[in-house]
C-alpha atoms as a PDB file:
ATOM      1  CA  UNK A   1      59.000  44.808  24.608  1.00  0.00           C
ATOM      2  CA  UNK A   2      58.209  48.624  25.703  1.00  0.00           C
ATOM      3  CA  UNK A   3      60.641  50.778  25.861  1.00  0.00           C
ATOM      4  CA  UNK A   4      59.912  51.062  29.440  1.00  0.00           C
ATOM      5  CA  UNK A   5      60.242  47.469  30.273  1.00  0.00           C
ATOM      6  CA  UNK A   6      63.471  46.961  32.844  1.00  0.00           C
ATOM      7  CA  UNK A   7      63.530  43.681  31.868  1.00  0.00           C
ATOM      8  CA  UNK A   8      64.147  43.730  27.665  1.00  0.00           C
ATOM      9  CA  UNK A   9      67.532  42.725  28.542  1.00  0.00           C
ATOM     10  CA  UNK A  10      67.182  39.670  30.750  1.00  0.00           C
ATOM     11  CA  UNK A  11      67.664  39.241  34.849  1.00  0.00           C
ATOM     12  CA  UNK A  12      70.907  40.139  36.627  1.00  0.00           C
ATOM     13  CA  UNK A  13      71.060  37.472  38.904  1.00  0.00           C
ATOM     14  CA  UNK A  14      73.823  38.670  41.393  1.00  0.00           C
ATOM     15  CA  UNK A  15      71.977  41.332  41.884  1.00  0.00           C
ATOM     16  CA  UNK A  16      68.311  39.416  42.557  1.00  0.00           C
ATOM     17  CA  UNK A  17      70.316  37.433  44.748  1.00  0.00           C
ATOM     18  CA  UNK A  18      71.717  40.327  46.944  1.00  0.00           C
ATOM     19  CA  UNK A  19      68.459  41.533  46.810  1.00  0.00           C
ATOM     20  CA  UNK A  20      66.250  38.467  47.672  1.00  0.00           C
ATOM     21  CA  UNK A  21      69.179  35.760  49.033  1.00  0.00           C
ATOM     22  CA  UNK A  22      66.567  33.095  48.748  1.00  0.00           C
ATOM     23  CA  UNK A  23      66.444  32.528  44.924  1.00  0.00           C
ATOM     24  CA  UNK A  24      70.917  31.853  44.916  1.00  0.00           C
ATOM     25  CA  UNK A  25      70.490  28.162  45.926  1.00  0.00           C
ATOM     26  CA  UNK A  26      68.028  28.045  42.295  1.00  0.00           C
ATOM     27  CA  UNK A  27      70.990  29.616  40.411  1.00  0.00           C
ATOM     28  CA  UNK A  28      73.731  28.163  37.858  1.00  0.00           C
ATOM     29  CA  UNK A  29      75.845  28.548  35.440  1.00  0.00           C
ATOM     30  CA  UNK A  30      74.944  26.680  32.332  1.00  0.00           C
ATOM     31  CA  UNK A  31      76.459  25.275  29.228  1.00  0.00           C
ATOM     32  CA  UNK A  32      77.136  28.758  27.433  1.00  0.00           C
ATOM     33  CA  UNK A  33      78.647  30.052  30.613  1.00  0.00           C
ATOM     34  CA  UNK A  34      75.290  32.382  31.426  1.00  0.00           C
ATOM     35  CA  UNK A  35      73.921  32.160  34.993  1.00  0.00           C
ATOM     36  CA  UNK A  36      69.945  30.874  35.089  1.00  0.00           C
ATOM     37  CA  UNK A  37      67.429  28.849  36.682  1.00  0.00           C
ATOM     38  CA  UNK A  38      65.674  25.710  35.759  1.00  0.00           C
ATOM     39  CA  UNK A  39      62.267  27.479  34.414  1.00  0.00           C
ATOM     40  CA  UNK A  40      60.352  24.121  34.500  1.00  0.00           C
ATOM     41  CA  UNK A  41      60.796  24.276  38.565  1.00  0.00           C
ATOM     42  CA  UNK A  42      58.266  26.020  39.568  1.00  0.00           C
ATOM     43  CA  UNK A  43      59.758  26.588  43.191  1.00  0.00           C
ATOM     44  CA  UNK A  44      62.478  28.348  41.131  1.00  0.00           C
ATOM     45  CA  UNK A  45      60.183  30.241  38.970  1.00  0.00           C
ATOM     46  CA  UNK A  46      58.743  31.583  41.984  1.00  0.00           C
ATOM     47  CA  UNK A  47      61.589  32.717  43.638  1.00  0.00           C
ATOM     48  CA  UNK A  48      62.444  34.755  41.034  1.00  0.00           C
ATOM     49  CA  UNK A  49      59.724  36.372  40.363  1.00  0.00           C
ATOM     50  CA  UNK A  50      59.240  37.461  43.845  1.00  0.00           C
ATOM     51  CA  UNK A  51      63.109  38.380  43.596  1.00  0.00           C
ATOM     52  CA  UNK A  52      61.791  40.997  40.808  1.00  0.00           C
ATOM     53  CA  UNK A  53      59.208  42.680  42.491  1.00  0.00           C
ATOM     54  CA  UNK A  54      61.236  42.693  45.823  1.00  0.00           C
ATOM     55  CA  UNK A  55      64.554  43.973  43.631  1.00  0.00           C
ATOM     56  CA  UNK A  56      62.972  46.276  41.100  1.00  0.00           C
ATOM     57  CA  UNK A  57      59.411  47.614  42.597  1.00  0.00           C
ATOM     58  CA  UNK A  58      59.850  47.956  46.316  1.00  0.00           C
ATOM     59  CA  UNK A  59      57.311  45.497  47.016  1.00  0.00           C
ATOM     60  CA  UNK A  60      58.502  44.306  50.359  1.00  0.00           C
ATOM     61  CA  UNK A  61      56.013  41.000  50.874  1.00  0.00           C
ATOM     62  CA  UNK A  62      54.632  38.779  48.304  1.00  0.00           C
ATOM     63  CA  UNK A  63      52.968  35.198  49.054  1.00  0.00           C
ATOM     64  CA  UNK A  64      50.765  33.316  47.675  1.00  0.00           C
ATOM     65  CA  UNK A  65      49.479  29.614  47.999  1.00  0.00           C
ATOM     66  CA  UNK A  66      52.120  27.057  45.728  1.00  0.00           C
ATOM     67  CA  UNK A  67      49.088  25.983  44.114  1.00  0.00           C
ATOM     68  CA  UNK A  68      48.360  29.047  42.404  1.00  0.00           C
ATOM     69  CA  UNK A  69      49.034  30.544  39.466  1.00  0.00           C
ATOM     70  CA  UNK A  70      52.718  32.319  39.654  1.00  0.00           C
ATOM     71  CA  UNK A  71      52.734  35.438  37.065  1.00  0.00           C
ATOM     72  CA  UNK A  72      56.065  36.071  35.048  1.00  0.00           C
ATOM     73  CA  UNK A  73      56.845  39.458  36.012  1.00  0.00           C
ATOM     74  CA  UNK A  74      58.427  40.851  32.644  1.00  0.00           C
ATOM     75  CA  UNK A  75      54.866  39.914  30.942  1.00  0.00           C
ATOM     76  CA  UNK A  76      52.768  41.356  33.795  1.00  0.00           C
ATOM     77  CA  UNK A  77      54.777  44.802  33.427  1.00  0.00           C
ATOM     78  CA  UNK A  78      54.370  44.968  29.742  1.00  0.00           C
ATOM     79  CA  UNK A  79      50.550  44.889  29.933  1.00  0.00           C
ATOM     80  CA  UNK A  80      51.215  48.114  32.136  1.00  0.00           C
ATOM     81  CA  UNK A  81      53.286  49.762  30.240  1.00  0.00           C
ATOM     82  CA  UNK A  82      51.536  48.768  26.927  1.00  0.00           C
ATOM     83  CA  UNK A  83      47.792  50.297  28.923  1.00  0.00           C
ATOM     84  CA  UNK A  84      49.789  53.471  30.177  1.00  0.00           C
ATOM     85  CA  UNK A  85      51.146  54.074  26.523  1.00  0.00           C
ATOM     86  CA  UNK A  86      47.221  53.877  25.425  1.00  0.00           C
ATOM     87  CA  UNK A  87      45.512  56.033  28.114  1.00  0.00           C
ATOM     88  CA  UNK A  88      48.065  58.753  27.302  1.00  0.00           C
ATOM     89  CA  UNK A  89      47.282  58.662  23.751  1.00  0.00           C
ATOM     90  CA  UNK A  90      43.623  59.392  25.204  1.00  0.00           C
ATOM     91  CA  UNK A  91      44.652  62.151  27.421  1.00  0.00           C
ATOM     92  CA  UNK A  92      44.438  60.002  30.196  1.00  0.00           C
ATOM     93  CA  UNK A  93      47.806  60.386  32.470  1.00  0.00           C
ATOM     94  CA  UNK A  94      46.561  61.949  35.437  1.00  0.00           C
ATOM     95  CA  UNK A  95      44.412  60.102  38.304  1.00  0.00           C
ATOM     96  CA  UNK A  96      44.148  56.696  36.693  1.00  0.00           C
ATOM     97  CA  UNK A  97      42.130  54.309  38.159  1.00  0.00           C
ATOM     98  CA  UNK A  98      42.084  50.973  36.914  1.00  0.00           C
ATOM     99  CA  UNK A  99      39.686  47.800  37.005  1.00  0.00           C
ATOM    100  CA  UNK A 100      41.323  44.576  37.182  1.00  0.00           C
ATOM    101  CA  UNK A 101      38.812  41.117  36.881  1.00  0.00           C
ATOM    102  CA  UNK A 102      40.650  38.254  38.579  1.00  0.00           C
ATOM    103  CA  UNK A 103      42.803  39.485  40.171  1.00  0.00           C
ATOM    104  CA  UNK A 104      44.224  36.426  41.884  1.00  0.00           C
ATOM    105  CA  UNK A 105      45.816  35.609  45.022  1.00  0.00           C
ATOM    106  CA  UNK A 106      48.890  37.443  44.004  1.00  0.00           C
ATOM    107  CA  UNK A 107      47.327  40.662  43.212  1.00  0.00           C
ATOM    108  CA  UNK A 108      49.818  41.224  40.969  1.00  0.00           C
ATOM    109  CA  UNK A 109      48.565  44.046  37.945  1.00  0.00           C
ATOM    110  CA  UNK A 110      47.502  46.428  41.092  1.00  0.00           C
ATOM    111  CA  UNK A 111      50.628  45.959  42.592  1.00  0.00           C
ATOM    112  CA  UNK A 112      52.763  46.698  39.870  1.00  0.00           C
ATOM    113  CA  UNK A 113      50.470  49.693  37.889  1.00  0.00           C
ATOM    114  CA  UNK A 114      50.806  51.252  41.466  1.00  0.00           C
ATOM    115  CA  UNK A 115      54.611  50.945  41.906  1.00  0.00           C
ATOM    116  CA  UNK A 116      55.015  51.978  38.388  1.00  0.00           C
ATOM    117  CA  UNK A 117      52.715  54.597  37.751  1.00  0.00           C
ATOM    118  CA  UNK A 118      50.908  55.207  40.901  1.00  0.00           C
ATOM    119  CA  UNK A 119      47.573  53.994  39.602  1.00  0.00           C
ATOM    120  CA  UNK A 120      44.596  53.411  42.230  1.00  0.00           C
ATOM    121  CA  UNK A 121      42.911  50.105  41.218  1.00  0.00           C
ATOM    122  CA  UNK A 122      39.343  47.672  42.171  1.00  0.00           C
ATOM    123  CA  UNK A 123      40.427  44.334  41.521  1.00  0.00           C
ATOM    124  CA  UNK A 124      38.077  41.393  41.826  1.00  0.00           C
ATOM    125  CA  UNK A 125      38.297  37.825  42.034  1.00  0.00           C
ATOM    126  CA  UNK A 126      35.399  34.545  42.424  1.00  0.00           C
ATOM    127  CA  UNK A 127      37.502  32.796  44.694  1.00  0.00           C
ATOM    128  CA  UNK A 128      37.334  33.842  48.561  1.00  0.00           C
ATOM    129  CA  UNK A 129      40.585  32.551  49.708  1.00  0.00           C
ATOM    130  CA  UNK A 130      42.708  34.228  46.842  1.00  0.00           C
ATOM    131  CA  UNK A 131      40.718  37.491  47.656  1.00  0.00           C
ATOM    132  CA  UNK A 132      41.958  36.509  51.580  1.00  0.00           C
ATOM    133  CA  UNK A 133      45.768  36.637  50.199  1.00  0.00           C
ATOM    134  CA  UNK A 134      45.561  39.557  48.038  1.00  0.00           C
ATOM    135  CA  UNK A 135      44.128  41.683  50.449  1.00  0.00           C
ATOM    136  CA  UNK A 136      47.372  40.676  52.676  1.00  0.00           C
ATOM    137  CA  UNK A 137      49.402  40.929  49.972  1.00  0.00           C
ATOM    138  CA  UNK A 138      47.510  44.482  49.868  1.00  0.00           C
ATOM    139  CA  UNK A 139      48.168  44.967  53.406  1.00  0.00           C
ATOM    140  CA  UNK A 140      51.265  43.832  54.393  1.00  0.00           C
ATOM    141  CA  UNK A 141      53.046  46.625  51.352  1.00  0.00           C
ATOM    142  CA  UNK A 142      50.637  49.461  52.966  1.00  0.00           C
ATOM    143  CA  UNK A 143      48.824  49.401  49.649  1.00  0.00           C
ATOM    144  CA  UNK A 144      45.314  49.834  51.478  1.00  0.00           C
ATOM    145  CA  UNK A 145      44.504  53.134  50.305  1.00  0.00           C
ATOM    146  CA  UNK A 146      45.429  52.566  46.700  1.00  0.00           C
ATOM    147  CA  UNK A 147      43.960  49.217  46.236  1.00  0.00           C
ATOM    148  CA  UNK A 148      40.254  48.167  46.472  1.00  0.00           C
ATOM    149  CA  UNK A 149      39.290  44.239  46.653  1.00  0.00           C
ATOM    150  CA  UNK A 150      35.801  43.388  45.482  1.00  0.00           C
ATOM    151  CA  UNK A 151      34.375  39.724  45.794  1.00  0.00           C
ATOM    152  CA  UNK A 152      32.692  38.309  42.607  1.00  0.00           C
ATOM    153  CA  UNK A 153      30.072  35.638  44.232  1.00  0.00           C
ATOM    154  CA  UNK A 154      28.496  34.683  40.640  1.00  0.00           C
ATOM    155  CA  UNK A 155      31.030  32.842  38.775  1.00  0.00           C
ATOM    156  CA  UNK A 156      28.767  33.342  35.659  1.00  0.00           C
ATOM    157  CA  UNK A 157      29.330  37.058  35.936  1.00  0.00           C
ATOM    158  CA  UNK A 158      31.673  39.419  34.866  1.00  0.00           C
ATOM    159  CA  UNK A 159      30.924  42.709  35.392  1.00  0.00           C
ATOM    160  CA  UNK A 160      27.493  41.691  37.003  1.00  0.00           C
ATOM    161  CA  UNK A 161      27.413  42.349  40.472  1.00  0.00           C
ATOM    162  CA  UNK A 162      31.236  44.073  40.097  1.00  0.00           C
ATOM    163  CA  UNK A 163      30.274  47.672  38.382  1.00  0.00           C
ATOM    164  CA  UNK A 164      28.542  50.274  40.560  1.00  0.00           C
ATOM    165  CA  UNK A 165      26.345  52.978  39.160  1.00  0.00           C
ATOM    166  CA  UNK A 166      28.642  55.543  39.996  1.00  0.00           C
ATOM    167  CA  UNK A 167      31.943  53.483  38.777  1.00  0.00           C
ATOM    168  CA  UNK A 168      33.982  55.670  36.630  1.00  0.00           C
ATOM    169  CA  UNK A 169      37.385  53.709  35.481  1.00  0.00           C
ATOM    170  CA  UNK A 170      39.698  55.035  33.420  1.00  0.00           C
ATOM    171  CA  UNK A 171      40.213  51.348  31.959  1.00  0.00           C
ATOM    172  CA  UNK A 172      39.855  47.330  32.456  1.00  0.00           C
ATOM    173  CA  UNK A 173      42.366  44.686  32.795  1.00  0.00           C
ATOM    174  CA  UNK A 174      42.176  41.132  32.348  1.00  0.00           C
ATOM    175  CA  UNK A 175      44.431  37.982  31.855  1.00  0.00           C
ATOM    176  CA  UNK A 176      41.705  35.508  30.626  1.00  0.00           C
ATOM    177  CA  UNK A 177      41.775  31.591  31.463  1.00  0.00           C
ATOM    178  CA  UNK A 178      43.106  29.907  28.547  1.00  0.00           C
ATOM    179  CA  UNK A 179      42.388  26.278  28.323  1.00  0.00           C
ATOM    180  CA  UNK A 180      39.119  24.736  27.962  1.00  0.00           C
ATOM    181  CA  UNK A 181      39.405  21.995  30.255  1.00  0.00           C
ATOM    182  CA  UNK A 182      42.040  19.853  32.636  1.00  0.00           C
ATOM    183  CA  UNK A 183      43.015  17.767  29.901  1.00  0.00           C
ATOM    184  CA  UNK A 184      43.956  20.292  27.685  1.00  0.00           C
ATOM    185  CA  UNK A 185      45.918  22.220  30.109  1.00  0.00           C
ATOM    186  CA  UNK A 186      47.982  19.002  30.893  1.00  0.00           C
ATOM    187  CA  UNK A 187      48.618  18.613  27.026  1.00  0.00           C
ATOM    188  CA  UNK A 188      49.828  21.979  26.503  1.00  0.00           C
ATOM    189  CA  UNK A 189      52.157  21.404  29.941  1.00  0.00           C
ATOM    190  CA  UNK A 190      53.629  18.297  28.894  1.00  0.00           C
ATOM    191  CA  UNK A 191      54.337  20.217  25.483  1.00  0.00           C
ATOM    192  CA  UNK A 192      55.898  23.053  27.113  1.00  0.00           C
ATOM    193  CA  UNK A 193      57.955  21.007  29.435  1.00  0.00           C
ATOM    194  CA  UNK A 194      59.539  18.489  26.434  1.00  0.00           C
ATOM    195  CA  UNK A 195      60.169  22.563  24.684  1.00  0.00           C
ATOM    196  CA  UNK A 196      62.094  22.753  28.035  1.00  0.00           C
ATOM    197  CA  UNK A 197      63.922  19.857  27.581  1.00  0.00           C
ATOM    198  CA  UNK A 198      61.936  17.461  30.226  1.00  0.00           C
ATOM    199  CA  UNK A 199      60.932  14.056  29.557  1.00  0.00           C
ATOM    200  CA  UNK A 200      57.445  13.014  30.394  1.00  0.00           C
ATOM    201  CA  UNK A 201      54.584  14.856  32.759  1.00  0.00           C
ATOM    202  CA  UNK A 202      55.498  17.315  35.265  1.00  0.00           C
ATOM    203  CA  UNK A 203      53.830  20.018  37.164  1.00  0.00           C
ATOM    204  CA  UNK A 204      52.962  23.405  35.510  1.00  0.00           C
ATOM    205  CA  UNK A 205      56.303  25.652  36.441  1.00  0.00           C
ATOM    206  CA  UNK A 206      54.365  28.502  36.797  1.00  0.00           C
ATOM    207  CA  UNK A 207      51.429  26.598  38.711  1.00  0.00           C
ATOM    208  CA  UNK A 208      47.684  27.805  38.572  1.00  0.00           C
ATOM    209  CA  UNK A 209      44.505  26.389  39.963  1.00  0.00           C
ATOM    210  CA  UNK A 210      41.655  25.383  37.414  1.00  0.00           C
ATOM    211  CA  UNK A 211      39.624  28.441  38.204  1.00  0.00           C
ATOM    212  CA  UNK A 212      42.641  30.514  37.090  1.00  0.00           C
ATOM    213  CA  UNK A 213      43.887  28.440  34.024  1.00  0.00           C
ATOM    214  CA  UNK A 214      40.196  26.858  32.579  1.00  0.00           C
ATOM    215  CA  UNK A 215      36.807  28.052  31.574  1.00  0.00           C
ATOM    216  CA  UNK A 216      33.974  26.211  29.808  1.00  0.00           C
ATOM    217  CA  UNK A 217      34.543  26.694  25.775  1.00  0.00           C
ATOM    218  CA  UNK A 218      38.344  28.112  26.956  1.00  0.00           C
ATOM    219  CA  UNK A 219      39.394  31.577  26.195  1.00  0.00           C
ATOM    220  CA  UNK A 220      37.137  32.589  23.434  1.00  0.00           C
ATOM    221  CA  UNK A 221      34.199  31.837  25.334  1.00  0.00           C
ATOM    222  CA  UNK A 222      35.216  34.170  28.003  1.00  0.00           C
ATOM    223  CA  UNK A 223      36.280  36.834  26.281  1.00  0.00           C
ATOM    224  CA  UNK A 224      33.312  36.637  24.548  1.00  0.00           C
ATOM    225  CA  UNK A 225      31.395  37.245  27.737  1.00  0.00           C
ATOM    226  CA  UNK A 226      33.480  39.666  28.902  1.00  0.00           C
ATOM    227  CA  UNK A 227      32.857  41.898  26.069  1.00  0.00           C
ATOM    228  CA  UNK A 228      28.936  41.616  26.095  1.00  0.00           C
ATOM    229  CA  UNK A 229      29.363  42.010  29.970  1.00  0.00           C
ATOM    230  CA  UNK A 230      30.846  45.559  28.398  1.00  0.00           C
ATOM    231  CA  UNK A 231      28.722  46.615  26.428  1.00  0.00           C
ATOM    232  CA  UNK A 232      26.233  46.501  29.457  1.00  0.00           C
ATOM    233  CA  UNK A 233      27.909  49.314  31.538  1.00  0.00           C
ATOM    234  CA  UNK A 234      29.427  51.905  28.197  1.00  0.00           C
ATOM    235  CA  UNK A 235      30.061  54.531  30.281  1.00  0.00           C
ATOM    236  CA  UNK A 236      31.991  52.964  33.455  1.00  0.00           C
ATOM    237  CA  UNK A 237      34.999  52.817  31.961  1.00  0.00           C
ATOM    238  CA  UNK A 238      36.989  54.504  29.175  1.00  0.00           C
ATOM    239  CA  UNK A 239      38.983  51.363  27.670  1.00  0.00           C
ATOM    240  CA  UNK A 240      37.873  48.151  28.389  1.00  0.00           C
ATOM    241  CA  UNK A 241      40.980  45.832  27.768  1.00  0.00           C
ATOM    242  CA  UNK A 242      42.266  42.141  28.079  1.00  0.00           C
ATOM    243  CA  UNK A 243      44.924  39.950  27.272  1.00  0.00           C
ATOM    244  CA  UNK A 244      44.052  37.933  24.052  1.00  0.00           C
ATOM    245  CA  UNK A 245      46.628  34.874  23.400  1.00  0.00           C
ATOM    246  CA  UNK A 246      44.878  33.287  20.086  1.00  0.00           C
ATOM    247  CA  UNK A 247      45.310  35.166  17.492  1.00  0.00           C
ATOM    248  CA  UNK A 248      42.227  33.727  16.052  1.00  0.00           C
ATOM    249  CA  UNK A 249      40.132  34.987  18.294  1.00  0.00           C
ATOM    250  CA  UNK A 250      40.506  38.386  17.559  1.00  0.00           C
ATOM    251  CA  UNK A 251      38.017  38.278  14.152  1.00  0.00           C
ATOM    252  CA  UNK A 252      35.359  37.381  15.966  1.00  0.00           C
ATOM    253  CA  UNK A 253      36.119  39.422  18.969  1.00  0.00           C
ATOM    254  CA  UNK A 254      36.317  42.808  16.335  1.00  0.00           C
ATOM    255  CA  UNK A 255      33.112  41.558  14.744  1.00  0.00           C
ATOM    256  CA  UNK A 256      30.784  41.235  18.298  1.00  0.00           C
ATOM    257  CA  UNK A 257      31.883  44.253  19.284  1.00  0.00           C
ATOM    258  CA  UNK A 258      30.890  46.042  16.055  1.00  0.00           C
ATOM    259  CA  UNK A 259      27.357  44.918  16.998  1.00  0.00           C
ATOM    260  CA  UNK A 260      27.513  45.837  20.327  1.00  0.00           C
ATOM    261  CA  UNK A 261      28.277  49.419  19.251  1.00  0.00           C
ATOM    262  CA  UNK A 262      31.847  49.811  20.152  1.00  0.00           C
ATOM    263  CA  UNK A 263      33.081  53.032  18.486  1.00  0.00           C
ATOM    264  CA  UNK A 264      36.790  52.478  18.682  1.00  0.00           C
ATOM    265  CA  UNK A 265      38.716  49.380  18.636  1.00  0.00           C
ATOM    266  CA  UNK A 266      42.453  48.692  18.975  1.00  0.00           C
ATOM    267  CA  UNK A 267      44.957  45.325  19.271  1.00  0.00           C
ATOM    268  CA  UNK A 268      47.836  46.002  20.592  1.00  0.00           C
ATOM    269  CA  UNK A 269      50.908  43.594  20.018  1.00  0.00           C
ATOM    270  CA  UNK A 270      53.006  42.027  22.757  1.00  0.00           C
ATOM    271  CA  UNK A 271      56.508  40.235  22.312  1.00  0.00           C
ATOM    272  CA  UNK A 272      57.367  38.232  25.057  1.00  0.00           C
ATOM    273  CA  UNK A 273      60.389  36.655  24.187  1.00  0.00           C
ATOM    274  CA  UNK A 274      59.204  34.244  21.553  1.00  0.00           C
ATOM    275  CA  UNK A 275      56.010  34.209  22.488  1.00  0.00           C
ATOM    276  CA  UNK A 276      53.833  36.709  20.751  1.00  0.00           C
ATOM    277  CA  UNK A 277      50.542  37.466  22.365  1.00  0.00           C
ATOM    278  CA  UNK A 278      47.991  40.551  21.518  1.00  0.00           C
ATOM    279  CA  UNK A 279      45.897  43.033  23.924  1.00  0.00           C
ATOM    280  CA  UNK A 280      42.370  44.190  22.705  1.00  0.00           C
ATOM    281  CA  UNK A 281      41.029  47.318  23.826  1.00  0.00           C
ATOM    282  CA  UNK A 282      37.519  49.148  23.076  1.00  0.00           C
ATOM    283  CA  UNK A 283      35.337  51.731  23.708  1.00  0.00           C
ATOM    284  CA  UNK A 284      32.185  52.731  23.624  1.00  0.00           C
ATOM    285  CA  UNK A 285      32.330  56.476  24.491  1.00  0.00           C
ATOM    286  CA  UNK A 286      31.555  58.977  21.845  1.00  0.00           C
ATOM    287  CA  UNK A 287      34.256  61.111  20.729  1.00  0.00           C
ATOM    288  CA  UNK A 288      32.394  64.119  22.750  1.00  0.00           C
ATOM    289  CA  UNK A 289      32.478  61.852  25.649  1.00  0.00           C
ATOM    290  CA  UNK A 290      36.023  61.064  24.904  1.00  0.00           C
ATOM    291  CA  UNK A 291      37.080  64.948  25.445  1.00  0.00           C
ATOM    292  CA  UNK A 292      34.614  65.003  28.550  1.00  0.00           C
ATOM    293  CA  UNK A 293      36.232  62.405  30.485  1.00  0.00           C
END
């Protein structure tokens, strides 16, 4: 993890439960005498990720729909910290402002790249009722000012529709659906689960509608689109980023993107515990345009 990340070391759960009383009846003491939750409840799961935010970034309300996806906190943070270490080795560390594409109902990347490093953001979303929650979630922390909510109405689109002329971001975010379809998301749940120790099917502990979790030919073919989307608007935004969990799609990823005239590309790794996972980021900027920014 960064070296920034508060939570390389685990949770403190007395204190998340002084903090946000609400997650203690989800607590106990396990075999090796450590204090935890069940992580394939996803009422749990919630509970203490909202205890983070409202223990460790003064975010004062977060809700969201159960059926939703529920973002792990420590992950969500690293992508921050891991996009703040590469806009500073740009020269980019003063008035940030960041795009994020799907943002969901928990508006959850512009509320922590705010808290953390005072970033302005846009975020976007396709789906009209998650929009409707982030903008409370938005509201309700006196985040107006800071963080903009636009309303993607072609699901086909990306950028389309999202990108203004005069857009000028200092970089893009994105957490990509991963599975290809229902039945493949179920599989890889029922997996996960048994890794937890459950028997049989469950429900996903961190939750997530099919908008949020699937896409038609799965993660490659969106990230796919989301690069040619790119490579439409060069000079919007500095870095165009996103979170990349097959490491097999990065080839192909690095070879589009060579066509499309990207002059700079970088992967950045993430460790997550034991899960490893990647960010790509490119650019299409010149290095003249670069210093000019």
């Amino acid at each position: 993890m960064h070296k920034n990340n508060i939570h390389k070391s685990g949770y403190d759960f007395s204190k998340l439960c002084v903090v946000y009383p609400q997650l203690k009846e989800f607590v106990f003491t396990n075999t090796y005498n450590r204090q935890t939750i069940d992580f394939a409840n996803p009422e749990a799961v919630k509970n203490l990720n909202t205890a983070l935010l409202f223990t460790h970034y003064n975010i004062k309300y977060w809700e969201f729909p159960d059926d939703n996806l529920c973002p792990p906190i420590p992950g969500r943070v690293e992508y921050i910290h891991q996009l703040e270490k590469l806009l500073k080795s740009s020269g980019i560390d003063n008035n940030v402002t960041v795009l994020d594409i799907g943002t969901g109902a928990t508006c959850i990347y512009p509320l922590l790249g705010h808290q953390v490093y005072c970033w302005r953001f846009v975020a976007t979303d396709i789906d009209d009722k998650s929009i409707q929650q982030a903008q409370k979630n938005i509201d309700e922390n006196e985040l107006s000012k800071k963080i903009q909510l636009r309303f993607q109405d072609d699901k086909s689109q990306i950028f389309k529709g999202i990108l203004k002329p005069s857009d000028k971001f200092s970089a893009s975010i994105c957490n990509p659906p991963f599975f290809k379809s229902e039945a493949e998301m179920i599989q890889a749940t029922n997996k996960k689960l048994r890794g937890l120790g459950k028997n049989g099917e469950g429900v996903r502990n961190f939750s997530g509608k099919h908008n949020e979790l699937c896409y038609k030919g799965g993660e490659k073919a969106f990230v796919h689109n989301y690069l040619y989307e790119s490579s439409l608007f060069k000079s919007n935004c500095f870095w165009y980023t996103t979170l990349v969990s097959k490491k097999e799609n990065v080839k192909s990823m690095y070879a589009s993107l060579n066509k499309l005239g990207a002059t700079e590309i970088k992967t950045i790794a993430m460790q997550l515990g034991n899960k490893t996972s990647r960010i790509v980021a490119w650019t299409f900027l010149t290095k003249d345009q670069q210093k000019q920014w």
